[in-house]
PDB file of N, CA and C in Angstrom:
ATOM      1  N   UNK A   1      28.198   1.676 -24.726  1.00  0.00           N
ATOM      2  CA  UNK A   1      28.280   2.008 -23.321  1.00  0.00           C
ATOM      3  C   UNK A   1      26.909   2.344 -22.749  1.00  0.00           C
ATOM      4  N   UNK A   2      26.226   3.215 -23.236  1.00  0.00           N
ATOM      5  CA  UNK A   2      24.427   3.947 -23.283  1.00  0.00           C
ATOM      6  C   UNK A   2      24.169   2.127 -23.079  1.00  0.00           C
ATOM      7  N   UNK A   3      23.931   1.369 -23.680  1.00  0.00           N
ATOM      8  CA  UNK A   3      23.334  -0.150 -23.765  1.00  0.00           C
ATOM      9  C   UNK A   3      23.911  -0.672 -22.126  1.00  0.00           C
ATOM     10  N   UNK A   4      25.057  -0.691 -22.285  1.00  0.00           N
ATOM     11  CA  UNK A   4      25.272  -1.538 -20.967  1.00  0.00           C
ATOM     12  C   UNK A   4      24.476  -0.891 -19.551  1.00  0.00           C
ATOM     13  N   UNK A   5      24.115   0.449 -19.517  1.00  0.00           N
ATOM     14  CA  UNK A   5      23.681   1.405 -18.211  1.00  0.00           C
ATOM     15  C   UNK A   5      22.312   1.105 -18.287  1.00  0.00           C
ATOM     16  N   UNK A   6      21.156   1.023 -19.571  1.00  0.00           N
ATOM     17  CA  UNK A   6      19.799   1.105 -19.746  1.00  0.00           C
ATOM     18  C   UNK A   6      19.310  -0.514 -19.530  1.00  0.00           C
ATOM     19  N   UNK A   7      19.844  -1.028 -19.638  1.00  0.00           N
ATOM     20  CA  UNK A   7      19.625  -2.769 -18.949  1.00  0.00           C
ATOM     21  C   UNK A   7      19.320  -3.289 -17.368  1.00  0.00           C
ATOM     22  N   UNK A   8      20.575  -2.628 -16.654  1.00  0.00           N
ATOM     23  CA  UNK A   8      19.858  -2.695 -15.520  1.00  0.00           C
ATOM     24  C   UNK A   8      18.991  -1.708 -14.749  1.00  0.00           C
ATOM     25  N   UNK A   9      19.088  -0.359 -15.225  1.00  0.00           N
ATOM     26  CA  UNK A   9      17.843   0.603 -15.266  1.00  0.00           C
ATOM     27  C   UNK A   9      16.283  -0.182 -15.319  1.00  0.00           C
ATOM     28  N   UNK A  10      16.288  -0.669 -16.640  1.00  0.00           N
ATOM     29  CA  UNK A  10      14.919  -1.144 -16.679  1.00  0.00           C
ATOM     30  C   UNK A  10      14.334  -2.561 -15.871  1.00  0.00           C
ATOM     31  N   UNK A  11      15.554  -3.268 -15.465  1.00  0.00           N
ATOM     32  CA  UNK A  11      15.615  -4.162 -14.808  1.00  0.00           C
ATOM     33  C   UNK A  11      15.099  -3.674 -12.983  1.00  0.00           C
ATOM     34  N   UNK A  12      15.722  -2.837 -12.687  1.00  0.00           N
ATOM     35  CA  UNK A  12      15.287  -1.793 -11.708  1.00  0.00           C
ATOM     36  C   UNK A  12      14.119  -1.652 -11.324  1.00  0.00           C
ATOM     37  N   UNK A  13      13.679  -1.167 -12.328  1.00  0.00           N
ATOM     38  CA  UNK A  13      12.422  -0.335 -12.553  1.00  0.00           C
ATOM     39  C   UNK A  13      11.122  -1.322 -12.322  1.00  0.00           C
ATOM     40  N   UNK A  14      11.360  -2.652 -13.368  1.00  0.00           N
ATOM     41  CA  UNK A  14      10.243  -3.697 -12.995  1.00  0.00           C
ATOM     42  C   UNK A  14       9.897  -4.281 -11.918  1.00  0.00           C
ATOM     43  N   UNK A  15      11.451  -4.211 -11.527  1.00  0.00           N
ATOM     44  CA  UNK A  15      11.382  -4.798 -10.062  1.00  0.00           C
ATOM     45  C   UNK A  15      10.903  -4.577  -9.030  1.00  0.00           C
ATOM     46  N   UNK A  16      10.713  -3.027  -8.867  1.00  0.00           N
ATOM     47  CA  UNK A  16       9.746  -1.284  -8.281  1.00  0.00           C
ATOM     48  C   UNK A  16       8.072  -1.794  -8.945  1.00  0.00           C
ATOM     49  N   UNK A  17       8.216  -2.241  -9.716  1.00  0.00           N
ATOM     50  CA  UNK A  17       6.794  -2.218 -10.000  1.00  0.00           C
ATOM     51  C   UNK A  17       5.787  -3.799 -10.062  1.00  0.00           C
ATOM     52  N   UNK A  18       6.684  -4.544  -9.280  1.00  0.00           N
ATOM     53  CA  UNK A  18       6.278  -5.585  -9.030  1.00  0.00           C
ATOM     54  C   UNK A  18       6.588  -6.466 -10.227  1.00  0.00           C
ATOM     55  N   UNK A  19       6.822  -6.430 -11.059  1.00  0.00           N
ATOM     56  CA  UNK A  19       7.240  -7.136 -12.593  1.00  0.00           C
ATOM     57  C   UNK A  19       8.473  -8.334 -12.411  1.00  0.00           C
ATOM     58  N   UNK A  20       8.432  -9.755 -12.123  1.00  0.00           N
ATOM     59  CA  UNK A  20      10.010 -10.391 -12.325  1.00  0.00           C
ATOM     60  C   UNK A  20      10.223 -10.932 -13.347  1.00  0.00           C
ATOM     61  N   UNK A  21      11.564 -10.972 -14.295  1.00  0.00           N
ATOM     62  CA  UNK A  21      12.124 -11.853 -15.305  1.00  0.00           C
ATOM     63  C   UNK A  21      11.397 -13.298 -15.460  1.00  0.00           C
ATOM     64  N   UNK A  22      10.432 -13.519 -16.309  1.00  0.00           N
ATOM     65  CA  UNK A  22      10.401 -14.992 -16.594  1.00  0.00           C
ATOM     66  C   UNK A  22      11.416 -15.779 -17.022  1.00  0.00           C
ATOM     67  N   UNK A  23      11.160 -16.739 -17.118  1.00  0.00           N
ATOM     68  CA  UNK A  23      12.144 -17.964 -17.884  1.00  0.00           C
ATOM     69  C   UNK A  23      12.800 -17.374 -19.429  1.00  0.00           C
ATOM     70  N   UNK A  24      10.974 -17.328 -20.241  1.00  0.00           N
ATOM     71  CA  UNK A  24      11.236 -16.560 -21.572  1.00  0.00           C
ATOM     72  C   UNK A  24      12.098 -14.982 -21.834  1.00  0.00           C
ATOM     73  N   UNK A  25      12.200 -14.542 -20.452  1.00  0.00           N
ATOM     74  CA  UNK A  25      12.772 -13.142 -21.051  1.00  0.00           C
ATOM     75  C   UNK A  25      11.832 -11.824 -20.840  1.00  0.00           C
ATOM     76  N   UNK A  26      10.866 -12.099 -20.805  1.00  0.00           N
ATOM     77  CA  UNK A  26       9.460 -11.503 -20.867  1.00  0.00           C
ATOM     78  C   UNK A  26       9.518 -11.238 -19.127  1.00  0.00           C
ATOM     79  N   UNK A  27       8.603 -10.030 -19.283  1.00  0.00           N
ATOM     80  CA  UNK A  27       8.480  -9.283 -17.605  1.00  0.00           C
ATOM     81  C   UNK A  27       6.880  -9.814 -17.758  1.00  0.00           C
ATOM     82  N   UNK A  28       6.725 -10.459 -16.236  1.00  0.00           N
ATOM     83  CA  UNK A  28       5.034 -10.776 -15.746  1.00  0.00           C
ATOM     84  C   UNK A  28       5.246 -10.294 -14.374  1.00  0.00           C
ATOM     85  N   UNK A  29       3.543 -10.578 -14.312  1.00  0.00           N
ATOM     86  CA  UNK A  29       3.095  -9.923 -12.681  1.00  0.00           C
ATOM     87  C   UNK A  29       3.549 -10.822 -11.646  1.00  0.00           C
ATOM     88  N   UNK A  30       3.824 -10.181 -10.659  1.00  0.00           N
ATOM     89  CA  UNK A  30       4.714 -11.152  -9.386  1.00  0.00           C
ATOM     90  C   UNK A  30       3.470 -11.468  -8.775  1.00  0.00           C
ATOM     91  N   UNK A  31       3.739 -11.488  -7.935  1.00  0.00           N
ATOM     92  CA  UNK A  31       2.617 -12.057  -6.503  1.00  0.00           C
ATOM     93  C   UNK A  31       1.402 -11.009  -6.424  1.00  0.00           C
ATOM     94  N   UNK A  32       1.756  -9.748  -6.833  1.00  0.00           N
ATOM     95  CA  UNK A  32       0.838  -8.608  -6.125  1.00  0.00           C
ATOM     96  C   UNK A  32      -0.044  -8.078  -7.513  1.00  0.00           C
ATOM     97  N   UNK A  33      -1.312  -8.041  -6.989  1.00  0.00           N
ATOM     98  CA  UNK A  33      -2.407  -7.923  -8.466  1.00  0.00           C
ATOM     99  C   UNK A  33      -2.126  -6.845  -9.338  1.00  0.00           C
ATOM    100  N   UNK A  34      -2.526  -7.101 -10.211  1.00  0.00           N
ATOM    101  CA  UNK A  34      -1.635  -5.537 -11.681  1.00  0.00           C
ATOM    102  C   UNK A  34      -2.982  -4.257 -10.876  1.00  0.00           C
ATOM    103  N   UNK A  35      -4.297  -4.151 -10.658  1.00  0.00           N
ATOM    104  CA  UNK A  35      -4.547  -3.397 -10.417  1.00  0.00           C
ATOM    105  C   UNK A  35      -4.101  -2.636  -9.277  1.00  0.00           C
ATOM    106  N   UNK A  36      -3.227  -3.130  -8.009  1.00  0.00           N
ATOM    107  CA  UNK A  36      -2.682  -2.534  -7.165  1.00  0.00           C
ATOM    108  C   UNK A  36      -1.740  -1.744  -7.849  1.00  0.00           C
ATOM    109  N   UNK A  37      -0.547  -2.496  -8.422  1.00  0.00           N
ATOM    110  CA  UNK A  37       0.299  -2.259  -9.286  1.00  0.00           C
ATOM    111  C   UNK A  37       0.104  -0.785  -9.758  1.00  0.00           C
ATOM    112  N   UNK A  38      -1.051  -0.454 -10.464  1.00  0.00           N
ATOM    113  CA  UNK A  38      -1.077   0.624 -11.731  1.00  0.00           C
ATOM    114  C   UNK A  38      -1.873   1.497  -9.961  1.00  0.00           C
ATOM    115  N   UNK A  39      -3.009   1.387  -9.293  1.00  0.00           N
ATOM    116  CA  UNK A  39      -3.167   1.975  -8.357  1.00  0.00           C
ATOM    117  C   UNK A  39      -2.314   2.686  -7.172  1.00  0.00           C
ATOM    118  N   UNK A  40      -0.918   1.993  -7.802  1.00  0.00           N
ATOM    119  CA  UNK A  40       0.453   2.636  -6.605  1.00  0.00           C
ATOM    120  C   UNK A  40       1.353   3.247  -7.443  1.00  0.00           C
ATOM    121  N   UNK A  41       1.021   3.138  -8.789  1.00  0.00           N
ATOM    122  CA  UNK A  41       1.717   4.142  -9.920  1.00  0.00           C
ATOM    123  C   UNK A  41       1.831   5.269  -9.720  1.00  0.00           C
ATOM    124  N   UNK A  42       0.333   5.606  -9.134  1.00  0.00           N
ATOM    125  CA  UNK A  42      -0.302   7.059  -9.397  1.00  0.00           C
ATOM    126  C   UNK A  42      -0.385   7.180  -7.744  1.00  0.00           C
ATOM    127  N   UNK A  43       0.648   7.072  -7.160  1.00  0.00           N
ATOM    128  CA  UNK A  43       0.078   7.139  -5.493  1.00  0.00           C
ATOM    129  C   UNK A  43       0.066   8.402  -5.372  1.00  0.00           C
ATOM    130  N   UNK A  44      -0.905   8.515  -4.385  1.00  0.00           N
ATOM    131  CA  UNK A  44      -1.579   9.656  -3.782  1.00  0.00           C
ATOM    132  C   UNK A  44      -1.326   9.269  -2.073  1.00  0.00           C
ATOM    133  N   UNK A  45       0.162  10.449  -1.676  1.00  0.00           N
ATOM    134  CA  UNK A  45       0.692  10.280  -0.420  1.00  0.00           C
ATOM    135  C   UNK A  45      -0.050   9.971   0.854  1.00  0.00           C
ATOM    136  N   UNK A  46       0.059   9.133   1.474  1.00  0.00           N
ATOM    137  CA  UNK A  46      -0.848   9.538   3.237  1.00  0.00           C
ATOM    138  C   UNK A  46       0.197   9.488   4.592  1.00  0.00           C
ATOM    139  N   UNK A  47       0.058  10.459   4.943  1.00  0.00           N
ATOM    140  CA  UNK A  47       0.638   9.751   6.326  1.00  0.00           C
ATOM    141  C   UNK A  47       0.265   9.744   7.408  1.00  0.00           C
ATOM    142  N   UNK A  48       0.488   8.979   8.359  1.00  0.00           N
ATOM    143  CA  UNK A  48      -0.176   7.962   9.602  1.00  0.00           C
ATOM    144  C   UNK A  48      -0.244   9.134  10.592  1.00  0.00           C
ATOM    145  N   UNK A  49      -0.873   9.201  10.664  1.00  0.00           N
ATOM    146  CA  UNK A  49      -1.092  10.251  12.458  1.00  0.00           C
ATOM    147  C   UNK A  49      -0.898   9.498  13.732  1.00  0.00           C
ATOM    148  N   UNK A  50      -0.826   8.481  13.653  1.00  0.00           N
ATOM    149  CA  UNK A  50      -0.106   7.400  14.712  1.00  0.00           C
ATOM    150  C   UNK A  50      -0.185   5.997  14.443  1.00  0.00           C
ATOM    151  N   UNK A  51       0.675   5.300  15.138  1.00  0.00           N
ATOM    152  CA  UNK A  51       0.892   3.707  14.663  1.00  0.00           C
ATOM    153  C   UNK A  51       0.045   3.381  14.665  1.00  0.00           C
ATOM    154  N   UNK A  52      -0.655   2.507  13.551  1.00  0.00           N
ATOM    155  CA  UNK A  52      -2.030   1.821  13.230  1.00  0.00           C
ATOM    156  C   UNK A  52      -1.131   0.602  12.522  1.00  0.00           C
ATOM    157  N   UNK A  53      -2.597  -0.615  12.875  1.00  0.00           N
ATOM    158  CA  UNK A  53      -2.184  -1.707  12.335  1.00  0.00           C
ATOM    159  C   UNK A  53      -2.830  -1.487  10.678  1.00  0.00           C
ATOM    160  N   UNK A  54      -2.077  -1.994   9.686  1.00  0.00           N
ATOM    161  CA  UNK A  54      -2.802  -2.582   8.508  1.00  0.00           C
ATOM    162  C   UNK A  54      -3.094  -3.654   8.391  1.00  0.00           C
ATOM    163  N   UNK A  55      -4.300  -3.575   7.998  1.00  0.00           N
ATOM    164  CA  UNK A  55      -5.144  -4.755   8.482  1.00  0.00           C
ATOM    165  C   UNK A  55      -5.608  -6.023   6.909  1.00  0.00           C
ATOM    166  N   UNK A  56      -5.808  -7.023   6.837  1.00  0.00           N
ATOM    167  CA  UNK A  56      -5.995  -7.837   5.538  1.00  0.00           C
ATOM    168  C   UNK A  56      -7.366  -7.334   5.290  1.00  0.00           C
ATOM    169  N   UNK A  57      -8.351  -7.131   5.868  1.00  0.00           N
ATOM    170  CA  UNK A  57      -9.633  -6.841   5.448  1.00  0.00           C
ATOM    171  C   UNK A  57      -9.872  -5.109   6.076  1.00  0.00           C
ATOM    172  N   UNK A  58     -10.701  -5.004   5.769  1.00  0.00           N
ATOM    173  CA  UNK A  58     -11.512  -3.612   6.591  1.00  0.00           C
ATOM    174  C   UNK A  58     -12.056  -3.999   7.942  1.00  0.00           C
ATOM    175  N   UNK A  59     -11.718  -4.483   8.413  1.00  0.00           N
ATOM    176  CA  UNK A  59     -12.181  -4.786  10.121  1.00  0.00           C
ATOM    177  C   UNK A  59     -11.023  -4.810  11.294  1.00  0.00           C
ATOM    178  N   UNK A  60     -11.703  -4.393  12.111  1.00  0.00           N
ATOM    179  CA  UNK A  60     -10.580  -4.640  13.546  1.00  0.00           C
ATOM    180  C   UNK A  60     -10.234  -6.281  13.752  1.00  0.00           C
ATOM    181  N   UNK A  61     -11.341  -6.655  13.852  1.00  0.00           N
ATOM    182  CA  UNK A  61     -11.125  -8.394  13.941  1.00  0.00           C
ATOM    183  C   UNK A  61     -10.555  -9.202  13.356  1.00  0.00           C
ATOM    184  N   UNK A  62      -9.639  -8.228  11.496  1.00  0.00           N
ATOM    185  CA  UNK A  62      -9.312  -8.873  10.489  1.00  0.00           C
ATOM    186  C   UNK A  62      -7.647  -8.977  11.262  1.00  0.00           C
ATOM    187  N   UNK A  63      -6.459  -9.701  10.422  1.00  0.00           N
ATOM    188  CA  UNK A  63      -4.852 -10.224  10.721  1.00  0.00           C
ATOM    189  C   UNK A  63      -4.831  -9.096  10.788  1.00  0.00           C
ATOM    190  N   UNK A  64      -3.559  -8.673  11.536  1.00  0.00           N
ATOM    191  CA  UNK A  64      -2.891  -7.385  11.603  1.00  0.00           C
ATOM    192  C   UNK A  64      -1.798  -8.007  10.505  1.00  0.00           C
ATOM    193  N   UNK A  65      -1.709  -7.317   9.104  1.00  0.00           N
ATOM    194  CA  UNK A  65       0.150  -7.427   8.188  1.00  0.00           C
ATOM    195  C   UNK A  65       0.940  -7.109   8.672  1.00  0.00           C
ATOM    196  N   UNK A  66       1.138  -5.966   8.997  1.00  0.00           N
ATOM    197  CA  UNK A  66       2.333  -5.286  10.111  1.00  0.00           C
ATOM    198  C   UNK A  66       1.750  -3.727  10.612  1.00  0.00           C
ATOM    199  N   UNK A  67       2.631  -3.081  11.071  1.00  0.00           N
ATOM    200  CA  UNK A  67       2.153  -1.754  11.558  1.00  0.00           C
ATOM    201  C   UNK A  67       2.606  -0.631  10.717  1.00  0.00           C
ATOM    202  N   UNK A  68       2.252   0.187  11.037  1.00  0.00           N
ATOM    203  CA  UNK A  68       2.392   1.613   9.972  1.00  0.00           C
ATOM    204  C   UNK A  68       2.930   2.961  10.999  1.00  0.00           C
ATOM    205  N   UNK A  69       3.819   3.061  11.370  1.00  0.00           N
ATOM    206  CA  UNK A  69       4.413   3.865  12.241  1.00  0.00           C
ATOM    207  C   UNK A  69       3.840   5.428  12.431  1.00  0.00           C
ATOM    208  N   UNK A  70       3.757   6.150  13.209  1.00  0.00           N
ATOM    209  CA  UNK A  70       3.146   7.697  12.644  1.00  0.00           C
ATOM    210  C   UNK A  70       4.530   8.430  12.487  1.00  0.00           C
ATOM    211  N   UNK A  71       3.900   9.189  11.506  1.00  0.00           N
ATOM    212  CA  UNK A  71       5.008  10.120  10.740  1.00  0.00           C
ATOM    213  C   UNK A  71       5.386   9.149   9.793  1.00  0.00           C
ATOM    214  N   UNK A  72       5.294   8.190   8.989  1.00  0.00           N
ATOM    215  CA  UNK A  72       5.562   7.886   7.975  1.00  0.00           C
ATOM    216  C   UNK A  72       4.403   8.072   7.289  1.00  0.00           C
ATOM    217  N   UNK A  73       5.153   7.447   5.406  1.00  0.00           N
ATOM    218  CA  UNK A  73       4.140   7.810   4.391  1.00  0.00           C
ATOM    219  C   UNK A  73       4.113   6.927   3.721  1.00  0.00           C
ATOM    220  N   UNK A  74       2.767   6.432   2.942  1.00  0.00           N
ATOM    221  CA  UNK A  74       2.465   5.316   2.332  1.00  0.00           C
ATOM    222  C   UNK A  74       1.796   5.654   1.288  1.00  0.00           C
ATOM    223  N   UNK A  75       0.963   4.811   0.094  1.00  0.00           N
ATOM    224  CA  UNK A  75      -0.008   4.899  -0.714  1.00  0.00           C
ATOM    225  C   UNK A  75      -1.707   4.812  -0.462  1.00  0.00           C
ATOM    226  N   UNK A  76      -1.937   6.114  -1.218  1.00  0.00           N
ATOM    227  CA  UNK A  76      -3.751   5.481  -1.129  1.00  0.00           C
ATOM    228  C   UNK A  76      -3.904   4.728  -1.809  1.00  0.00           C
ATOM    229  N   UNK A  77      -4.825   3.897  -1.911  1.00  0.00           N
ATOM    230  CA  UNK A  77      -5.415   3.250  -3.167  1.00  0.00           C
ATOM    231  C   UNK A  77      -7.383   3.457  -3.717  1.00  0.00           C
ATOM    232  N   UNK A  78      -7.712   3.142  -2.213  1.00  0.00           N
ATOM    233  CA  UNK A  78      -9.046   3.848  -2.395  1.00  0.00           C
ATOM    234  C   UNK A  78      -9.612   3.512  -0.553  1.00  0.00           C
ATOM    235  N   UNK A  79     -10.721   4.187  -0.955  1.00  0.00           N
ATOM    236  CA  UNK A  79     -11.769   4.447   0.382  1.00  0.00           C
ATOM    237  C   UNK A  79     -12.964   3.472   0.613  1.00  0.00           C
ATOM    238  N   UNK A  80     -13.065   2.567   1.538  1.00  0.00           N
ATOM    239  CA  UNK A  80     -13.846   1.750   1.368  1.00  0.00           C
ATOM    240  C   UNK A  80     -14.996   1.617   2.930  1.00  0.00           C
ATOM    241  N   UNK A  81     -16.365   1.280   2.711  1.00  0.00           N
ATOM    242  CA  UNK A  81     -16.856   1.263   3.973  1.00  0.00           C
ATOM    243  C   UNK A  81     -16.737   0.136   4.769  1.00  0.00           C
ATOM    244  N   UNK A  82     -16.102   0.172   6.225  1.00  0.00           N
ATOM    245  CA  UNK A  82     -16.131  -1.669   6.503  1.00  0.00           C
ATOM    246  C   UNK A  82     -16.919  -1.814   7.488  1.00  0.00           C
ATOM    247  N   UNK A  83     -16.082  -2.469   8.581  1.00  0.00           N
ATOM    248  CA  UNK A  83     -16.373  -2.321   9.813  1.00  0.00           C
ATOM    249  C   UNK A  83     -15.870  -1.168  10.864  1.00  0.00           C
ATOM    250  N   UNK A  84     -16.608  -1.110  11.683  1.00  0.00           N
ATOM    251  CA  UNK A  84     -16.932  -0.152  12.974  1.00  0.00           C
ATOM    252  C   UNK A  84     -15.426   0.073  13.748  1.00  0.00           C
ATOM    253  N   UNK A  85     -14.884   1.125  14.377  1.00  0.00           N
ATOM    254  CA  UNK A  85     -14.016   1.218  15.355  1.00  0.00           C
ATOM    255  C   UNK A  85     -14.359   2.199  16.205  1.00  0.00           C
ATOM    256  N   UNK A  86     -13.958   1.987  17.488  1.00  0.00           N
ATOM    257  CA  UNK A  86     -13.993   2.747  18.400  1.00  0.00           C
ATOM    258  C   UNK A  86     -12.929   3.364  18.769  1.00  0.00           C
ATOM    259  N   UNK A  87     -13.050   4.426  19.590  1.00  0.00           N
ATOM    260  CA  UNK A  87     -11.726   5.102  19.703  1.00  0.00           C
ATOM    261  C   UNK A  87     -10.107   4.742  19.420  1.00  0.00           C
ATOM    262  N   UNK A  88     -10.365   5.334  18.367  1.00  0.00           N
ATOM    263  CA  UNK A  88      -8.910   5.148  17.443  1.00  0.00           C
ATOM    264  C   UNK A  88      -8.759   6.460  16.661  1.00  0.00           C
ATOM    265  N   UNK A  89      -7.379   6.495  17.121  1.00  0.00           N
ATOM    266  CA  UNK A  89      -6.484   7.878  16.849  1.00  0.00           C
ATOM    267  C   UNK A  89      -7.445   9.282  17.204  1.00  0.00           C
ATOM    268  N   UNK A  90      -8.695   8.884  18.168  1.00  0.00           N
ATOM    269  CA  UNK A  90      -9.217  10.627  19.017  1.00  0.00           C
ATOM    270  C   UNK A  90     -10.721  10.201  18.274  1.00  0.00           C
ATOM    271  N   UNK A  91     -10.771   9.285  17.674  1.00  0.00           N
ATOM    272  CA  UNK A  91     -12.314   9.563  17.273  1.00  0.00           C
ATOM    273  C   UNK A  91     -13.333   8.356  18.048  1.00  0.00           C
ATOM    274  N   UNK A  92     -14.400   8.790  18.307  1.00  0.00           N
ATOM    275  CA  UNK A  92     -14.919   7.260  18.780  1.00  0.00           C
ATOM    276  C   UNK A  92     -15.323   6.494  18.183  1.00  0.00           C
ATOM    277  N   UNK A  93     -16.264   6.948  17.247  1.00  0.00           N
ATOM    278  CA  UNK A  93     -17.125   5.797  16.797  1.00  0.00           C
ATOM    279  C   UNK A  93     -16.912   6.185  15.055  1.00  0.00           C
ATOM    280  N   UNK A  94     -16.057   4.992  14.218  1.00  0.00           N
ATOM    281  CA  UNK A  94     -16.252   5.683  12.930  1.00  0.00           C
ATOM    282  C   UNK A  94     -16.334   3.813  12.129  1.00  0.00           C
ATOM    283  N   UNK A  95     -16.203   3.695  10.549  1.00  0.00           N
ATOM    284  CA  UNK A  95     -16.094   2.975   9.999  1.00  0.00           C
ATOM    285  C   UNK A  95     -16.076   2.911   8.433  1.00  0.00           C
ATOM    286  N   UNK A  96     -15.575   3.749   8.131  1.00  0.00           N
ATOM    287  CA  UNK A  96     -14.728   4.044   7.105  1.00  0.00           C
ATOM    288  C   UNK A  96     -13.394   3.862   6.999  1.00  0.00           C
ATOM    289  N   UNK A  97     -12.844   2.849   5.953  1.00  0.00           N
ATOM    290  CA  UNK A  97     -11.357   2.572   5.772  1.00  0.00           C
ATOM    291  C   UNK A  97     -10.475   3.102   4.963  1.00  0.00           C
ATOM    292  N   UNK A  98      -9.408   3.292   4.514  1.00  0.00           N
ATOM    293  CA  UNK A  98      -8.333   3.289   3.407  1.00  0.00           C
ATOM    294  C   UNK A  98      -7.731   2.036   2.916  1.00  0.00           C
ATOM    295  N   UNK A  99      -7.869   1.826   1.792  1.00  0.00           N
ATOM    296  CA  UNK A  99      -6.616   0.696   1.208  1.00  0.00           C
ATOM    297  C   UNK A  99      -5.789   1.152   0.831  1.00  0.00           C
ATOM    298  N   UNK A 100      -4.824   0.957   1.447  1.00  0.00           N
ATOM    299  CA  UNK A 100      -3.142   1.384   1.313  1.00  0.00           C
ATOM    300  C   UNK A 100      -1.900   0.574   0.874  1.00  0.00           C
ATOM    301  N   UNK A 101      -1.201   1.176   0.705  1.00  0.00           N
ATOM    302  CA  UNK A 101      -0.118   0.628   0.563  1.00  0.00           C
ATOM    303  C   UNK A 101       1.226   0.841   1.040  1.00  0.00           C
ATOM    304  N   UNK A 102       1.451   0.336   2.058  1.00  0.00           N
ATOM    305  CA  UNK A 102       2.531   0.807   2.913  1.00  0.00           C
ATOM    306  C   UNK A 102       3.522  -0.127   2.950  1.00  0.00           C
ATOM    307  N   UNK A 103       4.609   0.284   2.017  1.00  0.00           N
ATOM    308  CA  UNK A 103       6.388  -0.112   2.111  1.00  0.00           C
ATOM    309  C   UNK A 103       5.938  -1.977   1.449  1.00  0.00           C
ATOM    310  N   UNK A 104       5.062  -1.688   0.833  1.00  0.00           N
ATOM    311  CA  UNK A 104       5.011  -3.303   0.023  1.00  0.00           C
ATOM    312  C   UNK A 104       3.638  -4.020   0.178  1.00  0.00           C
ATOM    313  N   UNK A 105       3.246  -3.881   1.274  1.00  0.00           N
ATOM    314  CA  UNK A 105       2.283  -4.253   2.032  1.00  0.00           C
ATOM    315  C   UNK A 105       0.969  -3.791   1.599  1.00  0.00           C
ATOM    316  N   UNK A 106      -0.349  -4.198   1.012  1.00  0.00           N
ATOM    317  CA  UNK A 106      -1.530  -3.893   0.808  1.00  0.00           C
ATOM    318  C   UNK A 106      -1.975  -4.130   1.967  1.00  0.00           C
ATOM    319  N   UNK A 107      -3.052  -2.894   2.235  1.00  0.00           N
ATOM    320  CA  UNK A 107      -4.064  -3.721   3.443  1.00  0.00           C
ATOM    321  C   UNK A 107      -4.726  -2.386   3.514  1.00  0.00           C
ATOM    322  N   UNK A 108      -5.698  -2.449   4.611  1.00  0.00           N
ATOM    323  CA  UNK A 108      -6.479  -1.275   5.360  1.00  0.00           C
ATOM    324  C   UNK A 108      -6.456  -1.018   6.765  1.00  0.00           C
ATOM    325  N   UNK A 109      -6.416   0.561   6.660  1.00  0.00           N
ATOM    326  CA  UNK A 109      -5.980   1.027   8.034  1.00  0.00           C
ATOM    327  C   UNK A 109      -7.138   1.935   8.085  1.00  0.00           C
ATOM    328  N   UNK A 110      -7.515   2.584   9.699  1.00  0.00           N
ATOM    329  CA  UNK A 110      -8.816   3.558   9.481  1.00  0.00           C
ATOM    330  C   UNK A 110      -8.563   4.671   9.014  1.00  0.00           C
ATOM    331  N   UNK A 111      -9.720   5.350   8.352  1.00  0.00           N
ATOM    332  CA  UNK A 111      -9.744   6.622   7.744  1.00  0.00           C
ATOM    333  C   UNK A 111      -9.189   7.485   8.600  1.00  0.00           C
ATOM    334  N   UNK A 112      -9.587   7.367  10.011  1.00  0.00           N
ATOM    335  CA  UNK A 112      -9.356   8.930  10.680  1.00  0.00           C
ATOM    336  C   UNK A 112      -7.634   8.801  11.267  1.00  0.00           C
ATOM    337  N   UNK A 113      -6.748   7.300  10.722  1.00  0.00           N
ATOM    338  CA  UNK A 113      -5.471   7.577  11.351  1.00  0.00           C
ATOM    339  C   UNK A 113      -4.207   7.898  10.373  1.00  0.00           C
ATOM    340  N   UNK A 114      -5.226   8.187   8.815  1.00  0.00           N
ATOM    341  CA  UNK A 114      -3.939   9.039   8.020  1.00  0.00           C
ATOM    342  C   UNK A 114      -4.840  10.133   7.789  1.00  0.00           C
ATOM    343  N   UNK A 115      -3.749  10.825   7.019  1.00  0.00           N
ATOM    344  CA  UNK A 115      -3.924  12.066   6.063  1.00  0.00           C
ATOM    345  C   UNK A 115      -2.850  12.402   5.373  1.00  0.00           C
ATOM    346  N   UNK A 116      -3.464  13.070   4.030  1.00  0.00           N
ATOM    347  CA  UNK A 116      -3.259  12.756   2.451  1.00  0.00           C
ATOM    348  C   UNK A 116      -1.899  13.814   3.004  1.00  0.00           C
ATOM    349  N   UNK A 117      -1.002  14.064   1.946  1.00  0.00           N
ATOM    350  CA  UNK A 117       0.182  14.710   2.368  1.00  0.00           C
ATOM    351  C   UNK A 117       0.965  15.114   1.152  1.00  0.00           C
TER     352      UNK A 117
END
């Protein structure tokens, strides 16, 4: 009975961590890179101080992925220097990013529109 419950548990679990069933039986990396992967293991909370886009690169000029609502919470991953923004979320002039991870989604949003939580 213990056997039949711990099967789809772990099945679960890979699935949370980006991992799908190969052909062979064997768990590999899906679409999303293993270092994100192990970098959202250990997430370190943020949340949005107001709707910001996440962005594919560190720039304003980069795709918007989708938006990041305020009052929600996402993953850090790390701090990176990019490009320049202007008044966004009360600050004027900054350019420092976050790589995040929000609800599936990798990307970067500006430093000054989360905080750690």
């Amino acid at each position: 009975m213990k056997k039949l419950l711990i099967a789809p548990l772990a099945a679960a679990a890979l699935a949370l961590a980006g991992f799908v069933p190969s052909a062979s039986g064997t768990a590999t990396a899906g679409s999303g890179d293993m270092a994100t992967v192990a970098a959202t293991a250990s997430c370190k909370s943020l949340t949005a101080l107001s709707t910001v886009h996440v962005r594919k690169s560190a720039s304003t000029r980069s795709t918007s992925l989708r938006l990041w609502y305020k009052g929600t919470k996402g993953c850090d991953i790390k701090g990176v220097d990019g490009g320049s923004y202007k008044n966004t979320c009360g600050i004027d002039s900054y350019h420092y990013w976050r790589k995040v991870n929000y609800r599936g989604t990798v990307g970067y949003v500006p430093n000054v529109c989360v905080k750690y939580s």
